[in-house]
PDB file of N, CA and C in Angstrom:
ATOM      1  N   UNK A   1      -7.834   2.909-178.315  1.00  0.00           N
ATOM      2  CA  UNK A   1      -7.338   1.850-179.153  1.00  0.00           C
ATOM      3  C   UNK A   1      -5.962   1.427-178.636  1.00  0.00           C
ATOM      4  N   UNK A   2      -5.775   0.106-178.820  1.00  0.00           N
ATOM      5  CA  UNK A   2      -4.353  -0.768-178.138  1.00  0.00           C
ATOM      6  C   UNK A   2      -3.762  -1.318-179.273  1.00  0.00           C
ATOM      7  N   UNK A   3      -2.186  -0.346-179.405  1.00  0.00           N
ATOM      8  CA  UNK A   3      -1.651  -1.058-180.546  1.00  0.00           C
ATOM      9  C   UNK A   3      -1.560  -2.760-180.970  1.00  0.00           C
ATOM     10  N   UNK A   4      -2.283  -3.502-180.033  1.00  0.00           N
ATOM     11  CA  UNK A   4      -2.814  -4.629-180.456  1.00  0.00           C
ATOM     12  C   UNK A   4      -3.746  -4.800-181.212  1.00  0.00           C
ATOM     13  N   UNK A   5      -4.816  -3.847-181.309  1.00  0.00           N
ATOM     14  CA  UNK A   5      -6.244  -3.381-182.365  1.00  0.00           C
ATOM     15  C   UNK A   5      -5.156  -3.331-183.350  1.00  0.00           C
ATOM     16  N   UNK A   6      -4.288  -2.335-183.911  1.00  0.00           N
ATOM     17  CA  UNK A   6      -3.606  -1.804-185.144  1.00  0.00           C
ATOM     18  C   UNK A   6      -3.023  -3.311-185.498  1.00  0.00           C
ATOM     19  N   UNK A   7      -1.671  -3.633-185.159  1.00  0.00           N
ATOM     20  CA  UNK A   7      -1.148  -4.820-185.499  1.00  0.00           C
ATOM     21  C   UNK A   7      -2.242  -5.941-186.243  1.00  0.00           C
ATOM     22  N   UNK A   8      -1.333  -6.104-187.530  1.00  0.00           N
ATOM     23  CA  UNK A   8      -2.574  -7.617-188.380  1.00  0.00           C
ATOM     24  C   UNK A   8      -3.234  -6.801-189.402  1.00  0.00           C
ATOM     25  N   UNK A   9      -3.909  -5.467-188.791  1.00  0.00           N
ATOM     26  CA  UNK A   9      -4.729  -4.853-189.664  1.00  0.00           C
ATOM     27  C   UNK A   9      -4.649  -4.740-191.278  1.00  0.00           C
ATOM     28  N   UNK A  10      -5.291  -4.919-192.368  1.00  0.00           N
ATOM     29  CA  UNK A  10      -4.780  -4.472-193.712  1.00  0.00           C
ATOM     30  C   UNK A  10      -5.102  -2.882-193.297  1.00  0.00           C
ATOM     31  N   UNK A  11      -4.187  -2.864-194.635  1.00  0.00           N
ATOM     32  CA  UNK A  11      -3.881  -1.628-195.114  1.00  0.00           C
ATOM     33  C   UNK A  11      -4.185  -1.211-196.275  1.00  0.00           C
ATOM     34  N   UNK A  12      -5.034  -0.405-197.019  1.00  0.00           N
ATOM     35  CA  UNK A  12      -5.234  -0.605-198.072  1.00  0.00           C
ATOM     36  C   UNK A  12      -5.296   1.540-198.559  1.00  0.00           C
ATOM     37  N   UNK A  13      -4.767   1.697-200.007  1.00  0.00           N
ATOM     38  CA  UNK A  13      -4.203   3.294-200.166  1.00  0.00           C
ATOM     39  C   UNK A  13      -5.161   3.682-200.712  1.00  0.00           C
ATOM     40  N   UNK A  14      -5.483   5.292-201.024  1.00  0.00           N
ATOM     41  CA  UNK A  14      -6.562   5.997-201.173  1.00  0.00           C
ATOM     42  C   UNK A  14      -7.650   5.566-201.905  1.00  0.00           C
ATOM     43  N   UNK A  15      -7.273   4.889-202.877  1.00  0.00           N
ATOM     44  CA  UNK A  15      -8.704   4.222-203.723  1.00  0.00           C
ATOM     45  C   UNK A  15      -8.892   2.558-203.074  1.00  0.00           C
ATOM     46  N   UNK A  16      -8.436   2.259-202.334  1.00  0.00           N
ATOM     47  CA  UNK A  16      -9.047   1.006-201.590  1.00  0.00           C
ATOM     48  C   UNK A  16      -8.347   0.123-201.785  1.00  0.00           C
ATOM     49  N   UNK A  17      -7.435  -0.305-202.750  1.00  0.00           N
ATOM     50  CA  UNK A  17      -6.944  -1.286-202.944  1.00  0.00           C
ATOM     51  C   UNK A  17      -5.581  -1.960-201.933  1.00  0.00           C
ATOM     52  N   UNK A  18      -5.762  -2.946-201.418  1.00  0.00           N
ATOM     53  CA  UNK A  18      -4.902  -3.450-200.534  1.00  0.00           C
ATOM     54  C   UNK A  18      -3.699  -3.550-200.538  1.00  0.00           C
ATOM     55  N   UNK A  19      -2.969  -3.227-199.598  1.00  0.00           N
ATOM     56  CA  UNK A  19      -1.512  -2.965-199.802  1.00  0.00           C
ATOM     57  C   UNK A  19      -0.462  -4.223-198.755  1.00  0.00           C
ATOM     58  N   UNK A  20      -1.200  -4.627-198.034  1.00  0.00           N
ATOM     59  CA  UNK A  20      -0.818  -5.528-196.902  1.00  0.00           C
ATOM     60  C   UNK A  20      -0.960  -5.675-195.648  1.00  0.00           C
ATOM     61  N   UNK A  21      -0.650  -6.060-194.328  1.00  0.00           N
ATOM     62  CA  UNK A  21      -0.603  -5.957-193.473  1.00  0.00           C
ATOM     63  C   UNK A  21       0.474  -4.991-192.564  1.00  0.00           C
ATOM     64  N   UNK A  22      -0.323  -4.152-191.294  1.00  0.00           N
ATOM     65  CA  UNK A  22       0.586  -3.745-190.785  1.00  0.00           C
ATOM     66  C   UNK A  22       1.172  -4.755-189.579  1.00  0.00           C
ATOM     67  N   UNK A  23       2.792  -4.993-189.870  1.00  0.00           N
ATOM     68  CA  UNK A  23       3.705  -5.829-189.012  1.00  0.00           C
ATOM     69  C   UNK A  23       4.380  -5.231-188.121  1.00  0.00           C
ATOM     70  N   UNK A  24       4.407  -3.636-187.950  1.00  0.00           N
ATOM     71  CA  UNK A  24       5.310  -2.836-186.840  1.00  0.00           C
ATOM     72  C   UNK A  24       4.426  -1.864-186.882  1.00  0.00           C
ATOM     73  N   UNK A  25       4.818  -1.139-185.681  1.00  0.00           N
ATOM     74  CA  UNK A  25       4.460   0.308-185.575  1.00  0.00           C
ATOM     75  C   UNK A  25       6.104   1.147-185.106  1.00  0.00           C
ATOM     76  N   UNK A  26       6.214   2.349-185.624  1.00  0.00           N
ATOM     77  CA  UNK A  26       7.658   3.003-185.218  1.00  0.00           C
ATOM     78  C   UNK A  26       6.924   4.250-183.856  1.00  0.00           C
ATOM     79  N   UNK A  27       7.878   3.895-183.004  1.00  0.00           N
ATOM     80  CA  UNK A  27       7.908   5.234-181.945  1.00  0.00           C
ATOM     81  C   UNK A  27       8.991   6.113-181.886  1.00  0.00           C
ATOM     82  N   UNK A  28       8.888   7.169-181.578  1.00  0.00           N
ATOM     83  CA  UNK A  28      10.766   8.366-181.109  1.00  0.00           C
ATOM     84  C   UNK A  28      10.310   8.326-180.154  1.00  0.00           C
ATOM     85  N   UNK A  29      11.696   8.803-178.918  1.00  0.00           N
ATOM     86  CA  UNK A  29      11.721   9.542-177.941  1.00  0.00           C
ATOM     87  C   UNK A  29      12.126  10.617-178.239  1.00  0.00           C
ATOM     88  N   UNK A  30      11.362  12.060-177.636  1.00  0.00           N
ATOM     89  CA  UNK A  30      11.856  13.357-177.915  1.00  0.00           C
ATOM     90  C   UNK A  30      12.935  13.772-176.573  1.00  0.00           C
ATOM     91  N   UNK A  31      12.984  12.623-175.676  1.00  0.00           N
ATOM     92  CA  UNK A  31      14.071  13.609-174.524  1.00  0.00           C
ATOM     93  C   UNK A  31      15.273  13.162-175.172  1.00  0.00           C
ATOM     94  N   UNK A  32      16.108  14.119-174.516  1.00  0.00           N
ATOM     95  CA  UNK A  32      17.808  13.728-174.307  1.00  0.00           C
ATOM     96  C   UNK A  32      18.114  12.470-174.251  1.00  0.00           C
ATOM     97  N   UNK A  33      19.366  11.856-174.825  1.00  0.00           N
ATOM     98  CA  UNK A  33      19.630  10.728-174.427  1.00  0.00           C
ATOM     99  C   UNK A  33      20.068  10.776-172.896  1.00  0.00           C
ATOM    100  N   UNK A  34      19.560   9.443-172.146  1.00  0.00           N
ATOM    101  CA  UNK A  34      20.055   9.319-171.122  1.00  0.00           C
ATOM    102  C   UNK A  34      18.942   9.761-169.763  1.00  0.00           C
ATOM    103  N   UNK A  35      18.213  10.472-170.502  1.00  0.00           N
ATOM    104  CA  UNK A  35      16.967  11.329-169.484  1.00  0.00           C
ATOM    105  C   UNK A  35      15.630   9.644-169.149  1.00  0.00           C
ATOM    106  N   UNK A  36      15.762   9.670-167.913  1.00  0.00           N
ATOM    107  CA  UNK A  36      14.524   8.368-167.635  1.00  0.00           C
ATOM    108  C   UNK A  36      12.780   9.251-168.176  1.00  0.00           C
ATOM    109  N   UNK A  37      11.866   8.075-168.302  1.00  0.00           N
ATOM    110  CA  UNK A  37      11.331   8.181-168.853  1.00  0.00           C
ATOM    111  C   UNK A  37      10.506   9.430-169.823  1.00  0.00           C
ATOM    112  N   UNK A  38      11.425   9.414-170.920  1.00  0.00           N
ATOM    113  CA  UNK A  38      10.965   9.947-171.990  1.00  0.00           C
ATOM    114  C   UNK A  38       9.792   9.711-173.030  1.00  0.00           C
ATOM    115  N   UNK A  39       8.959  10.516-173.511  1.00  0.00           N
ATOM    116  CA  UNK A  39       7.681  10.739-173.842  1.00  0.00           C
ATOM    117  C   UNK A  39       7.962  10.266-174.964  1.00  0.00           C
ATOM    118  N   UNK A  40       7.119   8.457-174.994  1.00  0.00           N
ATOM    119  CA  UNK A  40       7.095   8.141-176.904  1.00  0.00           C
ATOM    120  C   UNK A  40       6.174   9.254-177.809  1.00  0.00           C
ATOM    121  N   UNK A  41       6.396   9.228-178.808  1.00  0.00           N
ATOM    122  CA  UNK A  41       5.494   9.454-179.967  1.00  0.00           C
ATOM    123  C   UNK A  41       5.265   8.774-181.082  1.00  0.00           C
ATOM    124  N   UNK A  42       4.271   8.901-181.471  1.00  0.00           N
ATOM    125  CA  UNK A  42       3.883   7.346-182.720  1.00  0.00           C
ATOM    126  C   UNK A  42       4.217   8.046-183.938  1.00  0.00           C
ATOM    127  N   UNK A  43       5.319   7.885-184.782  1.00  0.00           N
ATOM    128  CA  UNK A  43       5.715   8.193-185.931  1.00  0.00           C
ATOM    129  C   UNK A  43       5.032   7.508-186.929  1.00  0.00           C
ATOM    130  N   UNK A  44       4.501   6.378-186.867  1.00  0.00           N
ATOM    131  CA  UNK A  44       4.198   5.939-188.165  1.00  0.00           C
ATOM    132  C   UNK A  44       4.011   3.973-187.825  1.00  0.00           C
ATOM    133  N   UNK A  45       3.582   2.943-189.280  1.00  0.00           N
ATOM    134  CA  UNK A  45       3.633   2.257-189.312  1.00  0.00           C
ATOM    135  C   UNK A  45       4.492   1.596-190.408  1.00  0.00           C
ATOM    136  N   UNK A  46       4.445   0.175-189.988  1.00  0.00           N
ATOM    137  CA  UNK A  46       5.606  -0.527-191.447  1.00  0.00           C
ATOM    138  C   UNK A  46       4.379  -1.573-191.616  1.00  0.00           C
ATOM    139  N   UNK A  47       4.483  -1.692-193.208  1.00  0.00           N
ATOM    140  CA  UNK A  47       3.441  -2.501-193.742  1.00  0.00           C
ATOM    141  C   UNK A  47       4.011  -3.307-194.367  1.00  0.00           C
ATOM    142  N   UNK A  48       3.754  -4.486-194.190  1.00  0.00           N
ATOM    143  CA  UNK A  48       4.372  -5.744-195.207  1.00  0.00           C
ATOM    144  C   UNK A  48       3.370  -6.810-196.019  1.00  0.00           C
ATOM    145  N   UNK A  49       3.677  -6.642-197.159  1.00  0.00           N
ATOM    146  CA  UNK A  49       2.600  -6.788-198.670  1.00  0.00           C
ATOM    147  C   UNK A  49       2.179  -8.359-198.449  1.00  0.00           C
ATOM    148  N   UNK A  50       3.188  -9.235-197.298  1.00  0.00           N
ATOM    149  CA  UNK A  50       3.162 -10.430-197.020  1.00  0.00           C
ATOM    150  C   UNK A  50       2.888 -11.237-196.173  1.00  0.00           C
ATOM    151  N   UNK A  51       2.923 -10.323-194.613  1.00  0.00           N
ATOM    152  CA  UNK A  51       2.442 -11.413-193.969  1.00  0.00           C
ATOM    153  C   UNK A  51       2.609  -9.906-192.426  1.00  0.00           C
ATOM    154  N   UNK A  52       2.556 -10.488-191.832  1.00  0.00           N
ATOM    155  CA  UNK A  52       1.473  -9.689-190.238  1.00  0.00           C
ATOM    156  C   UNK A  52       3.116  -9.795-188.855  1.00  0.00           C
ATOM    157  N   UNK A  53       3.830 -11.015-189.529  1.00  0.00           N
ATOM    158  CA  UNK A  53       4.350 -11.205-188.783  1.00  0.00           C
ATOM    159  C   UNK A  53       5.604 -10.075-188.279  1.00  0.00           C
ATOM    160  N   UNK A  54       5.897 -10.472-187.247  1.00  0.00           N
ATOM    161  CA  UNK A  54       6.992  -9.109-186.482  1.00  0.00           C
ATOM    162  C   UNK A  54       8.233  -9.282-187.598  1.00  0.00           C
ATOM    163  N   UNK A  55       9.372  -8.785-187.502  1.00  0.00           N
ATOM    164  CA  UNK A  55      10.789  -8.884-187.867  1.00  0.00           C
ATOM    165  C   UNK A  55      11.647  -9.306-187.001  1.00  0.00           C
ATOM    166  N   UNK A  56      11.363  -8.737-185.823  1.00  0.00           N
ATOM    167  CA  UNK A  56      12.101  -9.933-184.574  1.00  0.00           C
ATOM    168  C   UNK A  56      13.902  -8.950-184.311  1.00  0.00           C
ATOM    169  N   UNK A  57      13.636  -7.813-184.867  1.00  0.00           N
ATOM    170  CA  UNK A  57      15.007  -6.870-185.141  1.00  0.00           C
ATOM    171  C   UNK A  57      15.626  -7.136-186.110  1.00  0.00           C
ATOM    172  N   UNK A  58      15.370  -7.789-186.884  1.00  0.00           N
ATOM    173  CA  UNK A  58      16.538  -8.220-188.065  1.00  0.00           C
ATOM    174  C   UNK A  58      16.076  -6.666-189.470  1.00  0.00           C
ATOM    175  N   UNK A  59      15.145  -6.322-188.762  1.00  0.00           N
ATOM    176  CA  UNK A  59      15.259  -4.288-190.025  1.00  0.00           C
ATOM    177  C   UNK A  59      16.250  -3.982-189.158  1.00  0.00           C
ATOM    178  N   UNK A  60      16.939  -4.169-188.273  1.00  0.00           N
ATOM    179  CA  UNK A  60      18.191  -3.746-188.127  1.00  0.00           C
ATOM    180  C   UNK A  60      19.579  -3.549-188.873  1.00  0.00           C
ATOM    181  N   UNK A  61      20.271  -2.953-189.276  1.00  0.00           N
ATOM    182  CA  UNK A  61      20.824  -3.191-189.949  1.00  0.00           C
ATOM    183  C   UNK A  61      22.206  -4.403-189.685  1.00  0.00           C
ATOM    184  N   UNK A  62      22.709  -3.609-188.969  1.00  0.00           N
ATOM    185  CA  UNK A  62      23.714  -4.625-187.943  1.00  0.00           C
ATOM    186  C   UNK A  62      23.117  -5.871-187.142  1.00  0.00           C
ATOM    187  N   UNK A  63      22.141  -6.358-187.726  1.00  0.00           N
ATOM    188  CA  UNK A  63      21.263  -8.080-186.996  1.00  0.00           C
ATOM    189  C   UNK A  63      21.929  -8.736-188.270  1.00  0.00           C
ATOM    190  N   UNK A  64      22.750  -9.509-188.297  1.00  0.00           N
ATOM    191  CA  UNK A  64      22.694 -10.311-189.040  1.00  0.00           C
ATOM    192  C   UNK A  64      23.328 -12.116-188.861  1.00  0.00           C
ATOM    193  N   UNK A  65      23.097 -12.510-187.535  1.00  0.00           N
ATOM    194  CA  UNK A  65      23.237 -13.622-186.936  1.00  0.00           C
ATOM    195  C   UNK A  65      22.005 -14.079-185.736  1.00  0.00           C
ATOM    196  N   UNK A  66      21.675 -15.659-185.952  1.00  0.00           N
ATOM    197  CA  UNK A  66      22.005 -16.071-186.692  1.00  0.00           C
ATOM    198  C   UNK A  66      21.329 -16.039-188.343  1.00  0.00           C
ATOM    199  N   UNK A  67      22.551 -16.364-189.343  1.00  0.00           N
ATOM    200  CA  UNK A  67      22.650 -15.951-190.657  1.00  0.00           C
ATOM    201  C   UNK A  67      21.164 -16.153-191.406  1.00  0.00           C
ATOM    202  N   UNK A  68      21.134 -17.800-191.343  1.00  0.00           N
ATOM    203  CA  UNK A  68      19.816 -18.389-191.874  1.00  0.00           C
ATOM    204  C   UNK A  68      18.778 -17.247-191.645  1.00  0.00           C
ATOM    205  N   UNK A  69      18.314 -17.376-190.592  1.00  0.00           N
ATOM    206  CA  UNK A  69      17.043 -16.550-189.737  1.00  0.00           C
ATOM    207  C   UNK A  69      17.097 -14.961-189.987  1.00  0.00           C
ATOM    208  N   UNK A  70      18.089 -14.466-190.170  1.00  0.00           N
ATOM    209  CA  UNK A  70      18.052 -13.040-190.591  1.00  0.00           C
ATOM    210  C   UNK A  70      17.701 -12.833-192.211  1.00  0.00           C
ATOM    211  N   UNK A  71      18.581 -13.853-192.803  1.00  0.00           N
ATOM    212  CA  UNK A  71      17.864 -14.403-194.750  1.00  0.00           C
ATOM    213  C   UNK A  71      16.808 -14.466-194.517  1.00  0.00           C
ATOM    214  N   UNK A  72      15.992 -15.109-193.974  1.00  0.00           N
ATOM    215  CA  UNK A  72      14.667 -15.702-194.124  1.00  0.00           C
ATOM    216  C   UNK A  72      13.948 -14.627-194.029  1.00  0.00           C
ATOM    217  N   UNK A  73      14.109 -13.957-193.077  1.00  0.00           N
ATOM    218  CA  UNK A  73      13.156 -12.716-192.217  1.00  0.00           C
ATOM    219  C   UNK A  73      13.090 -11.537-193.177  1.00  0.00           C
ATOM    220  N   UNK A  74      14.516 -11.147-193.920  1.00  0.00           N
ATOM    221  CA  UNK A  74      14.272 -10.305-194.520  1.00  0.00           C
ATOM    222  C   UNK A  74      13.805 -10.401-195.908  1.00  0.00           C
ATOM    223  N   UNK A  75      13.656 -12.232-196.593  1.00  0.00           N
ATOM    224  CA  UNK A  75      13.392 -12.022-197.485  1.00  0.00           C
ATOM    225  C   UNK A  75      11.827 -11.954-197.933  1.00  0.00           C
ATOM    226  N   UNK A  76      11.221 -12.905-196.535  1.00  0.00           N
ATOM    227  CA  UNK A  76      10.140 -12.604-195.870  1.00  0.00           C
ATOM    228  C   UNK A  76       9.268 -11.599-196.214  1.00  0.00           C
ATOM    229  N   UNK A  77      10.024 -10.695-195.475  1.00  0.00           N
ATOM    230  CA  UNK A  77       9.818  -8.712-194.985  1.00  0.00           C
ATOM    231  C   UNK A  77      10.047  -8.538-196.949  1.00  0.00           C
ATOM    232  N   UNK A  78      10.617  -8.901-197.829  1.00  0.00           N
ATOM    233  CA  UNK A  78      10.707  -7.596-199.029  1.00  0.00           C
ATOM    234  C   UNK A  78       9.805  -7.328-199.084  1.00  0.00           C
ATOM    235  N   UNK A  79       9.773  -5.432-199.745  1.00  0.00           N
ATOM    236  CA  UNK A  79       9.047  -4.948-200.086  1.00  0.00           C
ATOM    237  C   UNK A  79       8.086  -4.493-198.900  1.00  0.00           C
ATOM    238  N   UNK A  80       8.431  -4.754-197.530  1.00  0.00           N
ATOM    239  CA  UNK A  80       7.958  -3.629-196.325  1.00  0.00           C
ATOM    240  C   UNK A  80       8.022  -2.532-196.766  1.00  0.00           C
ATOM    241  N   UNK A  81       7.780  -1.205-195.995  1.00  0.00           N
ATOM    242  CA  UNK A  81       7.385  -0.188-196.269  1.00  0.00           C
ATOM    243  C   UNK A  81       7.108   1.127-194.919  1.00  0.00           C
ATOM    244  N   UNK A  82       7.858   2.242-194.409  1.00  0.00           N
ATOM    245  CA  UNK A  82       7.100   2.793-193.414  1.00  0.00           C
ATOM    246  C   UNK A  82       6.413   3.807-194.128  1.00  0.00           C
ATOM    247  N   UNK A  83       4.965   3.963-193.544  1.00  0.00           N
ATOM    248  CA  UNK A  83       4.038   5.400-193.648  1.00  0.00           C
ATOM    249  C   UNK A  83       4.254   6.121-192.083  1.00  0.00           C
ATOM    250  N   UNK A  84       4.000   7.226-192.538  1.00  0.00           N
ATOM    251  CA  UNK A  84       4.600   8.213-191.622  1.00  0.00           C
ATOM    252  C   UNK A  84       2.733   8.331-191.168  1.00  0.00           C
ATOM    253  N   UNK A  85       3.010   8.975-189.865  1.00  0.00           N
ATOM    254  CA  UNK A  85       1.322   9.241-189.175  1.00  0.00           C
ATOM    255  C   UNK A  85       0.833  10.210-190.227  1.00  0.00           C
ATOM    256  N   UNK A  86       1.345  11.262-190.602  1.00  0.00           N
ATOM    257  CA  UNK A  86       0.772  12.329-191.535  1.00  0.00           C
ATOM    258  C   UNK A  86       0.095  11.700-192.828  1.00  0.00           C
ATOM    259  N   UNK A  87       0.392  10.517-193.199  1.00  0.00           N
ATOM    260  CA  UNK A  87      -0.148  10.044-194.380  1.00  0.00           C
ATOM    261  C   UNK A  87      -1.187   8.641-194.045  1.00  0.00           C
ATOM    262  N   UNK A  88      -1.275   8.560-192.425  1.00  0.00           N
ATOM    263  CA  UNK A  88      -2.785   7.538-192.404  1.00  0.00           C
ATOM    264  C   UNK A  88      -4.235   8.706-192.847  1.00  0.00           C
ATOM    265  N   UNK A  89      -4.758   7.817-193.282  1.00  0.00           N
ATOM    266  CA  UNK A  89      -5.579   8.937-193.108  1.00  0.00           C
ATOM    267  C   UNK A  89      -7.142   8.186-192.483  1.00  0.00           C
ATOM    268  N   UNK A  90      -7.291   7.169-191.720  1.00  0.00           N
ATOM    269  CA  UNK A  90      -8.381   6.195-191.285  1.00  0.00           C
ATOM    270  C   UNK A  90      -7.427   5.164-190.477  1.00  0.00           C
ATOM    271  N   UNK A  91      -7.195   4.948-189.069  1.00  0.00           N
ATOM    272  CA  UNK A  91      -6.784   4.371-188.382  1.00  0.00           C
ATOM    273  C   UNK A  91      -7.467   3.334-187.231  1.00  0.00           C
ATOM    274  N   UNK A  92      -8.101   2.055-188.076  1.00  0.00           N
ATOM    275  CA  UNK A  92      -9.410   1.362-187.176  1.00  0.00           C
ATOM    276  C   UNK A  92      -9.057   0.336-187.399  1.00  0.00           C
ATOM    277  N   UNK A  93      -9.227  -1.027-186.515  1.00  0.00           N
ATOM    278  CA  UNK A  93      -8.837  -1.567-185.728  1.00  0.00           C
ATOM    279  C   UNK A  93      -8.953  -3.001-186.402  1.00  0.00           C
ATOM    280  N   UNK A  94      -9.578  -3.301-187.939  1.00  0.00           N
ATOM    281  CA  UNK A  94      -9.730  -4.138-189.181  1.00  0.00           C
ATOM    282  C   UNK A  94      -8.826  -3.586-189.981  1.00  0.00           C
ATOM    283  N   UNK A  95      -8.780  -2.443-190.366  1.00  0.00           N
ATOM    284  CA  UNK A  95      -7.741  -1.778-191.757  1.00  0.00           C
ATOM    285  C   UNK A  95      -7.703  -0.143-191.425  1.00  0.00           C
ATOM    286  N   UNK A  96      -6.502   0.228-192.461  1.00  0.00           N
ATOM    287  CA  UNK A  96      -5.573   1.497-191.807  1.00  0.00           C
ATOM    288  C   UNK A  96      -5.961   2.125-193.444  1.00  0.00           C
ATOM    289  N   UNK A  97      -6.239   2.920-193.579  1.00  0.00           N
ATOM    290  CA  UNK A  97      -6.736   3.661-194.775  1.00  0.00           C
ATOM    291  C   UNK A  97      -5.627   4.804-195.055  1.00  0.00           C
ATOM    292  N   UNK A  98      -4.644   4.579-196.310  1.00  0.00           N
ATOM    293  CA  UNK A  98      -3.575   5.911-196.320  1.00  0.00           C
ATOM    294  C   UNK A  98      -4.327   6.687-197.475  1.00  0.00           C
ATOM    295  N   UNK A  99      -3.925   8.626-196.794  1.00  0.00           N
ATOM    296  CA  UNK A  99      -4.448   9.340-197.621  1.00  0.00           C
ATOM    297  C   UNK A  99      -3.331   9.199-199.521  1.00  0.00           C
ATOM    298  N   UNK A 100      -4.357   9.095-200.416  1.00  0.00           N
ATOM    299  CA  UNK A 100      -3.892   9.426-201.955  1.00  0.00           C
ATOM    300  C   UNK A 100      -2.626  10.298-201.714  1.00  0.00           C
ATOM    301  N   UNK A 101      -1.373   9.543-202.405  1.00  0.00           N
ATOM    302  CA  UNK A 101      -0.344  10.145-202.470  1.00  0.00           C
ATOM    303  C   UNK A 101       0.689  10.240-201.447  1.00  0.00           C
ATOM    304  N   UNK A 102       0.572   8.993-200.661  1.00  0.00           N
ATOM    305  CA  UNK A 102       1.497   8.591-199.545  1.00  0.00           C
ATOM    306  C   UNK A 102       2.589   8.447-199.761  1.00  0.00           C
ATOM    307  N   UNK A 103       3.611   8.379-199.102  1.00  0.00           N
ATOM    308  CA  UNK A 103       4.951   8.166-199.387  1.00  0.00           C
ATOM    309  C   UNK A 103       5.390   7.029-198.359  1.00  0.00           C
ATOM    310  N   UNK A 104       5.808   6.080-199.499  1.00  0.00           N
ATOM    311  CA  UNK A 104       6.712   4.560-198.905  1.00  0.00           C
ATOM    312  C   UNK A 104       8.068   5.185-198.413  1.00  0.00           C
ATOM    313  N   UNK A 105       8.617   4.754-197.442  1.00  0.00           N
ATOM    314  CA  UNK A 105       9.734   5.032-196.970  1.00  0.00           C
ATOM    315  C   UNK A 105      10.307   3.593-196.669  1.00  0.00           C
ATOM    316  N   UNK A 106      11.901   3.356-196.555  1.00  0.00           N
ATOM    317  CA  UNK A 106      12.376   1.813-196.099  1.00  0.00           C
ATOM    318  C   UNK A 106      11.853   1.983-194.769  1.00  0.00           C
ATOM    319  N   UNK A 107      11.629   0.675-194.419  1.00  0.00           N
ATOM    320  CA  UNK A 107      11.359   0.061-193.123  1.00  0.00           C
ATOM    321  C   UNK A 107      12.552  -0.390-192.261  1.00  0.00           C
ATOM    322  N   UNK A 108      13.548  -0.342-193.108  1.00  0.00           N
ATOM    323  CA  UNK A 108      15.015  -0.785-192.087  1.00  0.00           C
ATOM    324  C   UNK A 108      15.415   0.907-191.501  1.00  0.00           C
ATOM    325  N   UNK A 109      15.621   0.359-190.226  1.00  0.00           N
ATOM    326  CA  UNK A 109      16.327   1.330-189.320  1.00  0.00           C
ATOM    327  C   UNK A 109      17.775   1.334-189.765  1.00  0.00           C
ATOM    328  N   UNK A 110      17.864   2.529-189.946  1.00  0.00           N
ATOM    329  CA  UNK A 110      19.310   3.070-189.951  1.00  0.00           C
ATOM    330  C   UNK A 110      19.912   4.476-189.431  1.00  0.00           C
ATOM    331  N   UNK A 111      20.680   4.540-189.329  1.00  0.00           N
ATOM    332  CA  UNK A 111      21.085   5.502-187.866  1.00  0.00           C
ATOM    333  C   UNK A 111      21.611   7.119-187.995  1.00  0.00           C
TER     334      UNK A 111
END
């Protein structure tokens, strides 16, 4: 599967009911800073109740120019959401199935 399959997908939580689209996926690097190519790992996805589209960096916290376009994006984005990999529990390539009793986390990166 090509995180292009995932992206768009609904999302919908243990009893079926739809929760939104996934608009990101989050990766870590586990090397050292500074070490060339370091091994991603797929932490999780961000789901937005509204629409498919990217954020464009503005879950950044420090994005906030230009002004308009960062308003828009995030007001866009309310109510995003990250699930952590431990709580997909059906990961296919139409909709992402989270196991009963998931935990929403913010979707803005912060450091």
């Amino acid at each position: 599967m090509n995180l292009n399959d995932i992206l768009g997908s609904d999302v919908v939580d243990g009893d079926g009911q739809r929760l939104g689209e996934v608009s990101d996926v989050r990766f870590a690097l586990d090397a050292g800073a500074g070490q060339l190519l370091s091994q991603g790992r797929f932490v999780g996805i961000v789901v937005s109740p509204r629409t498919a589209s990217s954020f464009l960096g503005y879950e950044r916290q420090e994005l906030s120019q230009p002004w308009p376009l960062a308003q828009l994006l995030r007001w866009w984005h309310r109510g995003s959401f990250l699930v952590l990999w431990e709580d997909i529990a059906v990961l296919g390539s139409r909709e992402v199935g989270l196991r009963p009793g998931f935990t929403a986390y913010d979707a803005r990166l912060t450091r």
